[in-house]
N, C-alpha and C. Protein backbone atom coordinates (compact mmCIF):
# COMPACT_ATOMS: atom_id res chain seq x y z
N UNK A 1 0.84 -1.17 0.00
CA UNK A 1 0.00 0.00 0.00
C UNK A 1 0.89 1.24 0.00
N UNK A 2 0.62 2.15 -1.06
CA UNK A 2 1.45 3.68 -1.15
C UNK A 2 0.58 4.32 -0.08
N UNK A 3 1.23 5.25 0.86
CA UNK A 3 0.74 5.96 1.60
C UNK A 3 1.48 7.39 1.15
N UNK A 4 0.46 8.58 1.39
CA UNK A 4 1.24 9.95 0.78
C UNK A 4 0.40 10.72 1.97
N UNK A 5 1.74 11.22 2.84
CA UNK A 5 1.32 12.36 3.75
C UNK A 5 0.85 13.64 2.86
N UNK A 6 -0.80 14.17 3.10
CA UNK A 6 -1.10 15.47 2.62
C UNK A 6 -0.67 16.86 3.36
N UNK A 7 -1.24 16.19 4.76
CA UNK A 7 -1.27 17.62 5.76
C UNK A 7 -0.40 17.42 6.95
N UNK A 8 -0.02 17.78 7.64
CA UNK A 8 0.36 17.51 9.04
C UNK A 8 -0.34 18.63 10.09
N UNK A 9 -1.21 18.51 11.03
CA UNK A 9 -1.35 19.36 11.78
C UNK A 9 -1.28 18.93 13.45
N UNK A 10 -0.46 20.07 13.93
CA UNK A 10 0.01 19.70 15.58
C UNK A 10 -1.07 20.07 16.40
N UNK A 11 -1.19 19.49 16.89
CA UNK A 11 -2.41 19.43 18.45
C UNK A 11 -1.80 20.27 19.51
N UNK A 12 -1.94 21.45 19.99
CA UNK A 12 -1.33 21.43 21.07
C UNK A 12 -2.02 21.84 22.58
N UNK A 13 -1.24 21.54 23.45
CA UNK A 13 -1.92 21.72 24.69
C UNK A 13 -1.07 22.61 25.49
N UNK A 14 -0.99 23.95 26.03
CA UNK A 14 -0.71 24.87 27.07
C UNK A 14 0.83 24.87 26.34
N UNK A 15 0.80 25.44 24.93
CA UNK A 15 2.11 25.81 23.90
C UNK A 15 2.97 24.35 23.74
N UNK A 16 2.31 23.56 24.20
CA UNK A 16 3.31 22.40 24.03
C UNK A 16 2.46 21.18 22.64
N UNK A 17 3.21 20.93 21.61
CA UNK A 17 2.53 19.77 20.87
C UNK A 17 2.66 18.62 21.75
N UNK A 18 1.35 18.26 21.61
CA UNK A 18 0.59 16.65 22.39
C UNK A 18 1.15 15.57 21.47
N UNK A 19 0.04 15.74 20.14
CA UNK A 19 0.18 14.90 19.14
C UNK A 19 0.09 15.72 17.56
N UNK A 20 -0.14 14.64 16.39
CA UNK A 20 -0.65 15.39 15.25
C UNK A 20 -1.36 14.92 14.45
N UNK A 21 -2.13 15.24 13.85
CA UNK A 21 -3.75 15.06 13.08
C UNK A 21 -2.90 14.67 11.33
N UNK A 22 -2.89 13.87 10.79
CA UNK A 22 -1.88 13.21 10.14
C UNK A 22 -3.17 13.07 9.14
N UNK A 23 -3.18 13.86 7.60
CA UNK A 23 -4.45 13.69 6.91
C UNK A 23 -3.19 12.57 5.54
N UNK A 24 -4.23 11.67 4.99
CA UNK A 24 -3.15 10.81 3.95
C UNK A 24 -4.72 10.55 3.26
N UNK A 25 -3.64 9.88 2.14
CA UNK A 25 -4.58 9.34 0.90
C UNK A 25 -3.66 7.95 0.79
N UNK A 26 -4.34 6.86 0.64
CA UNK A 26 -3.55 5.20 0.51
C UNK A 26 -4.01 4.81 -1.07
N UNK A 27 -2.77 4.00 -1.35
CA UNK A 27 -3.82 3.34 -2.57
C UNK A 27 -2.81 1.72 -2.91
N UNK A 28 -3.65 1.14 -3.12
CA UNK A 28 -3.17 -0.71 -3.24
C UNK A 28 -2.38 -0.23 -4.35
N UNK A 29 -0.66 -1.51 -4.41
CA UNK A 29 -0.11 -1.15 -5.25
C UNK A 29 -0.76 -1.49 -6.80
N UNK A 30 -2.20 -2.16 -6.84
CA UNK A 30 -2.86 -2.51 -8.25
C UNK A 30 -3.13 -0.98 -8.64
N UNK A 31 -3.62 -0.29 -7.50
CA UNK A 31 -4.71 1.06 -7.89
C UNK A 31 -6.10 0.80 -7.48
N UNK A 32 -6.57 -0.64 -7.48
CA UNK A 32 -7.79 -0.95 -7.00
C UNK A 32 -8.58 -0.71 -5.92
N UNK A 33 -7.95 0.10 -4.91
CA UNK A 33 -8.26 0.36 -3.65
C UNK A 33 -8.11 1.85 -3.56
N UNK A 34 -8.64 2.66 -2.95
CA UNK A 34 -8.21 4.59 -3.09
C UNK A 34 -8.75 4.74 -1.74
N UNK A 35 -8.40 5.18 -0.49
CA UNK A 35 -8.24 5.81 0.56
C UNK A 35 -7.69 6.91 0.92
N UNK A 36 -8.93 7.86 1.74
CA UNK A 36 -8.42 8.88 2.08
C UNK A 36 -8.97 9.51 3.18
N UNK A 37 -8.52 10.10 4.43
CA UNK A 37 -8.92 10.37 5.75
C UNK A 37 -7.53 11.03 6.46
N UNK A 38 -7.89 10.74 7.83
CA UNK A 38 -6.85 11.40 9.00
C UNK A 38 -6.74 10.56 10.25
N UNK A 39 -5.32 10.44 10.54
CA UNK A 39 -5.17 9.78 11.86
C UNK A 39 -4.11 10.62 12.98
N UNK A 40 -5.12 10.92 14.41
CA UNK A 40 -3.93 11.02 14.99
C UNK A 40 -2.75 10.53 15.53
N UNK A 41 -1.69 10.67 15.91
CA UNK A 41 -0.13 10.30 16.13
C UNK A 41 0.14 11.25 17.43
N UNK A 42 0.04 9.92 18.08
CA UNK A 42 0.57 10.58 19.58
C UNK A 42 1.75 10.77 20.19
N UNK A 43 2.38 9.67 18.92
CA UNK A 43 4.01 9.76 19.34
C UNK A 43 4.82 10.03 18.47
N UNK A 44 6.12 10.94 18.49
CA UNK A 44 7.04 11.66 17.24
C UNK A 44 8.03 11.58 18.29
N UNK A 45 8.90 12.32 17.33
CA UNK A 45 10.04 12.70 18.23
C UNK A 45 10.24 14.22 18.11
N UNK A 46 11.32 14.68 18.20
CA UNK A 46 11.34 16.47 17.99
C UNK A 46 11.09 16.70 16.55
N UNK A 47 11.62 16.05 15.78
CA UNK A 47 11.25 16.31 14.43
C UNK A 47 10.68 15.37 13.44
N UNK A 48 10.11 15.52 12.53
CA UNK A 48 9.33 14.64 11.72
C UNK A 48 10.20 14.10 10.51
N UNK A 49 9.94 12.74 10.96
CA UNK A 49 10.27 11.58 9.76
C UNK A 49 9.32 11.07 8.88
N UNK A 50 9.02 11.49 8.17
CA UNK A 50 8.25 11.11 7.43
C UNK A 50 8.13 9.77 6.87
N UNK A 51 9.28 9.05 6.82
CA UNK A 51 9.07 8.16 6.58
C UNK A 51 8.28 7.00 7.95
N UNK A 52 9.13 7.09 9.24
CA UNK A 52 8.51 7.00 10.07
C UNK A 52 7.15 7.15 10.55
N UNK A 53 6.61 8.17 10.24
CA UNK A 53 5.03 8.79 10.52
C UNK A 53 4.66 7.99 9.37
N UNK A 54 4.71 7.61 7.75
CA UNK A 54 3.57 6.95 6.88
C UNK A 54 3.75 5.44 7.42
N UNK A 55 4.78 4.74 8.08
CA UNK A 55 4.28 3.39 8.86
C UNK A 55 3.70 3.98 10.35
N UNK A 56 3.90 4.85 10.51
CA UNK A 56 2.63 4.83 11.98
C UNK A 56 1.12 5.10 10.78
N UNK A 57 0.60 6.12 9.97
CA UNK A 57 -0.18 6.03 9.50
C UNK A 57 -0.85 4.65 8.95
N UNK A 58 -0.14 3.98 8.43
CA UNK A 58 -0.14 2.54 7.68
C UNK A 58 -0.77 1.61 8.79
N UNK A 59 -0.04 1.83 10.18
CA UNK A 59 -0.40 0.68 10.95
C UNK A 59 -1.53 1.23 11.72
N UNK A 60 -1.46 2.51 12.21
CA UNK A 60 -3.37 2.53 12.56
C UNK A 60 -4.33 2.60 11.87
N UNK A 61 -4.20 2.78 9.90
CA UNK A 61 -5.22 2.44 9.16
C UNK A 61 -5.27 1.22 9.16
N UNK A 62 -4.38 0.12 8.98
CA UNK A 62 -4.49 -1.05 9.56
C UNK A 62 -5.50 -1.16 10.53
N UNK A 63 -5.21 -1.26 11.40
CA UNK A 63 -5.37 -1.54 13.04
C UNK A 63 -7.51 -0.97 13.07
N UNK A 64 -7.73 -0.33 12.58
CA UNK A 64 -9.20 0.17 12.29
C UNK A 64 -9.34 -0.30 11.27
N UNK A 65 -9.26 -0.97 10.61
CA UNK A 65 -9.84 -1.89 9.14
C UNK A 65 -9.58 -2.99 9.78
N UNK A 66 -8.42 -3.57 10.44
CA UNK A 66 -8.96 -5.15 10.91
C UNK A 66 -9.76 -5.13 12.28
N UNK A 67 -10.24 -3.75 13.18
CA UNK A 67 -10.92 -4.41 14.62
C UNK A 67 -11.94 -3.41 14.73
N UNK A 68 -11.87 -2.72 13.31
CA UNK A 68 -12.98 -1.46 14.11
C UNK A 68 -12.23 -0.55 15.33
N UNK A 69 -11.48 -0.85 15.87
CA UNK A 69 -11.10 0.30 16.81
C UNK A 69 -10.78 1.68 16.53
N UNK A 70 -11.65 2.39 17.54
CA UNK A 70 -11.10 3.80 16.92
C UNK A 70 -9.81 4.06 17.92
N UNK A 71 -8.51 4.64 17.53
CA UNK A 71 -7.36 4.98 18.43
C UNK A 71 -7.72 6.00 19.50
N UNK A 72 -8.48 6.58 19.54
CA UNK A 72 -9.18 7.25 20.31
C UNK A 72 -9.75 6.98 21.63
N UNK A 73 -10.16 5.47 21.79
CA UNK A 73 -10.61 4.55 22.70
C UNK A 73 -9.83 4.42 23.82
């Protein structure tokens, strides 16, 4: 699955970033599949890896397509 970070937006709480609102579009490597939404990411480090953040994206779109869970829970 291609994953393509669109947006990044930081959450923050009392000037400090919490987490970030992570908007993507997925698509099967056929093309047969097209996804697109937002997940938050509670965990980074000081700076953004992008490559890092599209397998956190990857694995909580995962993780809500195989249990229904919202990360939120």
């Amino acid at each position: 699955m291609n994953i393509t970070i669109n947006q990044i937006t930081p959450r923050r709480e009392n000037n400090e970033i919490k987490s970030m609102q992570v908007n993507f579009t997925a698509r099967t490597l056929d093309g047969n599949i097209s996804l697109s939404g937002n997940i938050p990411i509670d965990e980074f480090g000081n700076s953004v890896d992008l490559i890092s953040l599209e397998k956190s994206v990857r694995d909580a779109l995962v993780k809500r397509i195989m249990t229904g869970e919202d990360s939120e829970e």
